[in-house]
C-alpha atoms as a PDB file:
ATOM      1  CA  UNK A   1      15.925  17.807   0.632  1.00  0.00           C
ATOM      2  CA  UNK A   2      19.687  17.062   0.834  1.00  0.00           C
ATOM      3  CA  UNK A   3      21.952  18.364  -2.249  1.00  0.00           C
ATOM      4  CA  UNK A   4      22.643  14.850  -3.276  1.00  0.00           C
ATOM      5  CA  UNK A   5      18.975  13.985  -3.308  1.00  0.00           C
ATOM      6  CA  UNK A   6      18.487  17.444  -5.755  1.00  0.00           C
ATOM      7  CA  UNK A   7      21.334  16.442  -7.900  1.00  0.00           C
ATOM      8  CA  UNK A   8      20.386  12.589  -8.333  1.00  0.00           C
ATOM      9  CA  UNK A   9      16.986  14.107  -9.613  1.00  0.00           C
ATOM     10  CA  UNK A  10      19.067  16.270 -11.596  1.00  0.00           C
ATOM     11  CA  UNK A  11      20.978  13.710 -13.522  1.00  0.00           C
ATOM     12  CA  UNK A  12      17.772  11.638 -13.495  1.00  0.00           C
ATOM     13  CA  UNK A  13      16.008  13.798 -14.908  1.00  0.00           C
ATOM     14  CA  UNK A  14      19.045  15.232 -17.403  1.00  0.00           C
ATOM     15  CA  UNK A  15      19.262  11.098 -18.461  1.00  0.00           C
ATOM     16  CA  UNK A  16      14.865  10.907 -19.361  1.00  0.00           C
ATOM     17  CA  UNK A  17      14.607  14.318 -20.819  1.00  0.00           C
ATOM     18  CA  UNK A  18      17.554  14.182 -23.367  1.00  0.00           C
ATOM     19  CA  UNK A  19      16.071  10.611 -24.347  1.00  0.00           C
ATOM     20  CA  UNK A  20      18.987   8.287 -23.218  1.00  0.00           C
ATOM     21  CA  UNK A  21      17.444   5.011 -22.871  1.00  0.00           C
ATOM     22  CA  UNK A  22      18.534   3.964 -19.095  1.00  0.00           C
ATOM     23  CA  UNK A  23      17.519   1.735 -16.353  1.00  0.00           C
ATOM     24  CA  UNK A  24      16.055   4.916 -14.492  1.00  0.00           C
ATOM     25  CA  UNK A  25      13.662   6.358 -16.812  1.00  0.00           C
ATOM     26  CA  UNK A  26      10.023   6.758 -15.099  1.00  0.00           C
ATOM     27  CA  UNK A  27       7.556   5.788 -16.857  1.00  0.00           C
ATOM     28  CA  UNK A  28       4.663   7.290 -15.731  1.00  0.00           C
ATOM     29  CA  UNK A  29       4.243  10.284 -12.415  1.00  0.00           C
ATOM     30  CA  UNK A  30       3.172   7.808  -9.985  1.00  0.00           C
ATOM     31  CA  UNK A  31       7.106   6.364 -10.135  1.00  0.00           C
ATOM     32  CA  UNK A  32       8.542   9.605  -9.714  1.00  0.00           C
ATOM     33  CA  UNK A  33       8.583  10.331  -5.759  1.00  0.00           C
ATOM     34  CA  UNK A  34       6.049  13.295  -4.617  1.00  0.00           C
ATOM     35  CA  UNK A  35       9.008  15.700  -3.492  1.00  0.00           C
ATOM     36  CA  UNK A  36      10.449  15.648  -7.289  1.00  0.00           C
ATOM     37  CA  UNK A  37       7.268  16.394  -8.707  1.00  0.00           C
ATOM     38  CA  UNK A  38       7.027  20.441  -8.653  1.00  0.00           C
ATOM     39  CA  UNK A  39      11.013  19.917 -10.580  1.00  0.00           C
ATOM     40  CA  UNK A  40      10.173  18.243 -13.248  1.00  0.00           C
ATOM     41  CA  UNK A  41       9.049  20.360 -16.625  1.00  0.00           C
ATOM     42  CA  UNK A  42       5.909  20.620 -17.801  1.00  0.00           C
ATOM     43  CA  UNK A  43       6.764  19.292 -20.915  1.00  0.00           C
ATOM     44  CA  UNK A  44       7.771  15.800 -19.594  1.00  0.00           C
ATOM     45  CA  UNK A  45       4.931  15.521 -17.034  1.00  0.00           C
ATOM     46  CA  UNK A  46       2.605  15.552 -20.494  1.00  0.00           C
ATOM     47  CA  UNK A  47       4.755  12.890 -22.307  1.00  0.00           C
ATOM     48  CA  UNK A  48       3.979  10.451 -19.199  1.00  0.00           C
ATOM     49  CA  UNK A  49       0.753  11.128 -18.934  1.00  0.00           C
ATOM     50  CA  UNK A  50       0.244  10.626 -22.922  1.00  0.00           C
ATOM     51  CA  UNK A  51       2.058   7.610 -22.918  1.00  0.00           C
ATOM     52  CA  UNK A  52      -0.181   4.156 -23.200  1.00  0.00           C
ATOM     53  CA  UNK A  53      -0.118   1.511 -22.213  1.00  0.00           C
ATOM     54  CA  UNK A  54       1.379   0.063 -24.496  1.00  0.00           C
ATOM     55  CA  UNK A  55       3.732   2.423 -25.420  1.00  0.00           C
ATOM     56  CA  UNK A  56       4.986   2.691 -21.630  1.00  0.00           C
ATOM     57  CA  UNK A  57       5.521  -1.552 -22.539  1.00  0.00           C
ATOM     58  CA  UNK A  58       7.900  -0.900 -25.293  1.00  0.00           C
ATOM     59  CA  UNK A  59       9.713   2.085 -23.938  1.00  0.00           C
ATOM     60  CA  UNK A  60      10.028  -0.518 -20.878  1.00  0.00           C
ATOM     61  CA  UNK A  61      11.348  -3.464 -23.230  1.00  0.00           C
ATOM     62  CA  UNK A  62      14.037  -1.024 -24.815  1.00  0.00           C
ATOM     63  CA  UNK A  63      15.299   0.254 -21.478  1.00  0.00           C
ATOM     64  CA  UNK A  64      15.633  -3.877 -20.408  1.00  0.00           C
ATOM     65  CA  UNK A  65      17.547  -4.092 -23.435  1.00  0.00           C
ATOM     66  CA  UNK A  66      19.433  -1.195 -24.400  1.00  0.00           C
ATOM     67  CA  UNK A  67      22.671  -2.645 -24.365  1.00  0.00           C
ATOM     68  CA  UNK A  68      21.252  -4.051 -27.669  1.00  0.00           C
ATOM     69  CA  UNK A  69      21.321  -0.360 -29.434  1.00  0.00           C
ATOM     70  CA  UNK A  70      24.652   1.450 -30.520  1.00  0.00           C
ATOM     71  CA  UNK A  71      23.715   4.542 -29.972  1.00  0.00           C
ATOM     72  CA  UNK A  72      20.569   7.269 -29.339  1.00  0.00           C
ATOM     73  CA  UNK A  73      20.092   6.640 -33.451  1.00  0.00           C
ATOM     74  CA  UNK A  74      19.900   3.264 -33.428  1.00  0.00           C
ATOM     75  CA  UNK A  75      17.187   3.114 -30.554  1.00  0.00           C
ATOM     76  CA  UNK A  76      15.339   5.965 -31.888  1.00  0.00           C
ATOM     77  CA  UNK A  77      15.126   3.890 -35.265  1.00  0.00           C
ATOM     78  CA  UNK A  78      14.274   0.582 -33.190  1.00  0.00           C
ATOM     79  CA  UNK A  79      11.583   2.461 -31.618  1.00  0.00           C
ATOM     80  CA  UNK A  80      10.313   3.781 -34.778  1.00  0.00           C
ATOM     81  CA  UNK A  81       9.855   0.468 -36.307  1.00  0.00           C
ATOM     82  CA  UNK A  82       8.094  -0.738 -32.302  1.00  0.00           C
ATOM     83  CA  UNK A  83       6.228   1.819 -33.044  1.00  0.00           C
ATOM     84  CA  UNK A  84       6.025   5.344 -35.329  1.00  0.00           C
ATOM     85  CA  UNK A  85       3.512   7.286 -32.751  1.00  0.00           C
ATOM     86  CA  UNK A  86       5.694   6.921 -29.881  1.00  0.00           C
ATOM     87  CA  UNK A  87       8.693   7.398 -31.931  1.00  0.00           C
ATOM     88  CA  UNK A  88       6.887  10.752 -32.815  1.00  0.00           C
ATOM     89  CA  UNK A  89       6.549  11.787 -28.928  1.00  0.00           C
ATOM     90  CA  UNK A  90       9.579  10.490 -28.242  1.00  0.00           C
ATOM     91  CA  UNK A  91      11.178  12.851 -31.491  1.00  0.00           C
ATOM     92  CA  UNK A  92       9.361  15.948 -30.357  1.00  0.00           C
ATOM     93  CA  UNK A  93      10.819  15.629 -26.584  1.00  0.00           C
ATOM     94  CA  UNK A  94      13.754  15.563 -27.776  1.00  0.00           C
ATOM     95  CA  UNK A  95      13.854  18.592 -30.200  1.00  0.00           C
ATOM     96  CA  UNK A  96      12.121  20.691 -27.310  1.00  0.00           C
ATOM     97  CA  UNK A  97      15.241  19.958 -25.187  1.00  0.00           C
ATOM     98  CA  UNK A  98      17.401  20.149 -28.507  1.00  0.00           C
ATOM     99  CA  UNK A  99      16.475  23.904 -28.969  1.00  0.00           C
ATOM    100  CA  UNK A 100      16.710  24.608 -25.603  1.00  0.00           C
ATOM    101  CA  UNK A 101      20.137  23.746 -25.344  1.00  0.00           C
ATOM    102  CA  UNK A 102      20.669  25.393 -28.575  1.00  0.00           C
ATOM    103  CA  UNK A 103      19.687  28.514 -26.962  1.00  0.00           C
ATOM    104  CA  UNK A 104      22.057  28.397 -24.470  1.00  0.00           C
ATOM    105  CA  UNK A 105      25.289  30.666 -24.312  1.00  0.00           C
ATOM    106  CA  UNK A 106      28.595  28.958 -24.959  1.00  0.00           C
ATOM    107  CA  UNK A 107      29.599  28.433 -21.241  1.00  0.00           C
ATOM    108  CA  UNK A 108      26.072  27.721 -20.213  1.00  0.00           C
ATOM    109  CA  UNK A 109      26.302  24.807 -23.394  1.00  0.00           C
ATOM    110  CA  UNK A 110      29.595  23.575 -22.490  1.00  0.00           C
ATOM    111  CA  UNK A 111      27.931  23.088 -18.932  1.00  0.00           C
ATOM    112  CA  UNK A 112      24.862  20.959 -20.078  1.00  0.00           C
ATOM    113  CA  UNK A 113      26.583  19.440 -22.538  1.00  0.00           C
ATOM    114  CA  UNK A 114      29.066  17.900 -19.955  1.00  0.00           C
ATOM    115  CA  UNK A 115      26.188  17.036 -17.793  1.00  0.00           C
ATOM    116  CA  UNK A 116      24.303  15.061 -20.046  1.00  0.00           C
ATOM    117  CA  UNK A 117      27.424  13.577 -21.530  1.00  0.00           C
ATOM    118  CA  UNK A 118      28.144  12.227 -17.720  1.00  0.00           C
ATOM    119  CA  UNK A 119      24.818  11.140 -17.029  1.00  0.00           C
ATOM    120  CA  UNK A 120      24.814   8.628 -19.990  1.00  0.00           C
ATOM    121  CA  UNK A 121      28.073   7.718 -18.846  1.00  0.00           C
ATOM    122  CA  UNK A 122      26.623   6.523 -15.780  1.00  0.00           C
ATOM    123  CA  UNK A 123      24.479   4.222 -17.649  1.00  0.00           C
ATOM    124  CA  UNK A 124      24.870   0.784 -16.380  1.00  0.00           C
ATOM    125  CA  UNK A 125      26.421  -1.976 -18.249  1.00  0.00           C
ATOM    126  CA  UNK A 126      23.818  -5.029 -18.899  1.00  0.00           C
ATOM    127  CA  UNK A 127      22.601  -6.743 -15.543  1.00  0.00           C
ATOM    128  CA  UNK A 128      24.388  -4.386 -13.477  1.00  0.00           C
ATOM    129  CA  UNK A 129      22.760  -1.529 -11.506  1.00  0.00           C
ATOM    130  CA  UNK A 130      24.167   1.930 -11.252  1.00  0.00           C
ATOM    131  CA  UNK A 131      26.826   2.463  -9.285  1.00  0.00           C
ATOM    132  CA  UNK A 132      25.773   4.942  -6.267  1.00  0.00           C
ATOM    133  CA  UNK A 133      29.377   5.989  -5.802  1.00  0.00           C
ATOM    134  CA  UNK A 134      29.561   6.811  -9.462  1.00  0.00           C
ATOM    135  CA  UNK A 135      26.641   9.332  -9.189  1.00  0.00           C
ATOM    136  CA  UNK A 136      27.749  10.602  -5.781  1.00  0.00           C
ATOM    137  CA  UNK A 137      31.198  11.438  -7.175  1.00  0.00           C
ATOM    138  CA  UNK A 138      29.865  13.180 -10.149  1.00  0.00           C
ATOM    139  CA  UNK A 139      27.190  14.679  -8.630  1.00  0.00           C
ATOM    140  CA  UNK A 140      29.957  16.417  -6.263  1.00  0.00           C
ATOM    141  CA  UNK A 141      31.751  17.414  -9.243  1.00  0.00           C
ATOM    142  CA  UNK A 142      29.297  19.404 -11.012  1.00  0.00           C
ATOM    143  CA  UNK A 143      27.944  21.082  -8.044  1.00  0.00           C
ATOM    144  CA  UNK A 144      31.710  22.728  -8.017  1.00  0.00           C
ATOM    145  CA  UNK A 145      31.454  23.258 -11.840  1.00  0.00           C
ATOM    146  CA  UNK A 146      28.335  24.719 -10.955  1.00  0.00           C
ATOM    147  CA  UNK A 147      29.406  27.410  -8.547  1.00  0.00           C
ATOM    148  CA  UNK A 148      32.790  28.303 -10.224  1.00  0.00           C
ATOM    149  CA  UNK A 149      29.963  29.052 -13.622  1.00  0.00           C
ATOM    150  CA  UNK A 150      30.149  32.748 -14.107  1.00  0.00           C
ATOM    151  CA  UNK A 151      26.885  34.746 -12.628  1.00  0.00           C
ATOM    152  CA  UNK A 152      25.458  35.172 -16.593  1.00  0.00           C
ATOM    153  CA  UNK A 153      25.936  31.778 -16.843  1.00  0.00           C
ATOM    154  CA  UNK A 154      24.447  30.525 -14.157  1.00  0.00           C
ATOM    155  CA  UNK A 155      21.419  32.802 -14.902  1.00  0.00           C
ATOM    156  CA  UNK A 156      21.278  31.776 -18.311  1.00  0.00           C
ATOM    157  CA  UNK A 157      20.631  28.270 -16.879  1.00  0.00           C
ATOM    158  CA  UNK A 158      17.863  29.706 -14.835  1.00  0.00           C
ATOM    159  CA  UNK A 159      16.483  31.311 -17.626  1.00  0.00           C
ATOM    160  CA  UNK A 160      16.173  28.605 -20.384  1.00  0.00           C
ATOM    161  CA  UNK A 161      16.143  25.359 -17.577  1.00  0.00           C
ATOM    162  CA  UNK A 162      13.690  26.872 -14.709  1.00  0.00           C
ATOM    163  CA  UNK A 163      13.204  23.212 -13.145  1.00  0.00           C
ATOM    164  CA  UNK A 164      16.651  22.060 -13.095  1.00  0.00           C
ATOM    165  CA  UNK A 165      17.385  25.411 -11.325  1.00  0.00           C
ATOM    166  CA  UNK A 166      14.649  24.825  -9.043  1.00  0.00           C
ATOM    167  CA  UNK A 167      16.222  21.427  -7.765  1.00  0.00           C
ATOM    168  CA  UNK A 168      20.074  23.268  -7.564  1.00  0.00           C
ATOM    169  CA  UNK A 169      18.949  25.918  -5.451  1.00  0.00           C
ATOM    170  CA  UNK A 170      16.181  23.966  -3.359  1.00  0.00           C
ATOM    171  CA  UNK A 171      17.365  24.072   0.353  1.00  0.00           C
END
């Protein structure tokens, strides 16, 4: 599997995990392509496979329309009212990942932090898909913000984010 392949899984992954309502987010394990399976943290592969039916419906409705939503708040609040079981998944994903991050050390923070920032940069605008070039481009970037991370930094990564390590050092 190709670096850019790993990293697009990264970011991917980065974008459903921290709860950013997208145009990417998979909605259940079939979607998600067999060689990104062993990657992707326990904790998310039970979400999916909790999700209904009809919760997998409004999740899909959201991501169609969330241009329509300020901000993570404002979605999470839309959601709640779709909703206040899902809401509740959807809330306890998102403090897993939350204390994670919150365990990280500053540098290792400041890494993830810019990470997830650009990934929901990349978010496409209404109608529009994402822009390959975009993703490339920052992909490329953070693999050299990557390898310029200090050696405790990049172990504290390991440490806390075992999958996402999994897909940066993958051959």
């Amino acid at each position: 599997m190709n670096i850019f392949r790993r990293m697009i899984a990264l970011i991917i992954l980065s974008i459903a995990i921290a709860g950013t309502f997208g145009t990417v987010i998979p909605f259940h394990m079939s979607s998600i392509p067999e060689e990104y399976k062993e990657f992707i943290p326990q904790e998310l592969k039970d979400f999916l496979k909790d999700l209904t039916p009809e919760d997998k419906q409004i999740l899909r409705n959201m991501t169609i329309n969330h241009h329509q939503y300020a901000n993570e708040d404002a979605a999470l609040e839309a959601l709640k009212e779709k909703s206040e079981k899902l809401h509740a998944k959807v809330h306890a994903l998102i403090d897993f990942v939350k204390k994670k991050l919150e365990s990280l050390t500053p540098d290792a923070k400041k890494f993830a932090d810019e990470v997830i920032a650009k990934a929901r940069s990349l978010r496409p605008e209404p109608g529009s898909k994402p822009d390959l070039e975009k993703i490339k481009e920052s992909i490329r970037e953070f693999v050299e913000k990557y390898k310029a991370l200090s050696d405790e930094t990049k172990e504290n990564l390991k440490t806390t984010f075992p999958n996402t390590a999994k897909i940066i050092s993958s051959k």
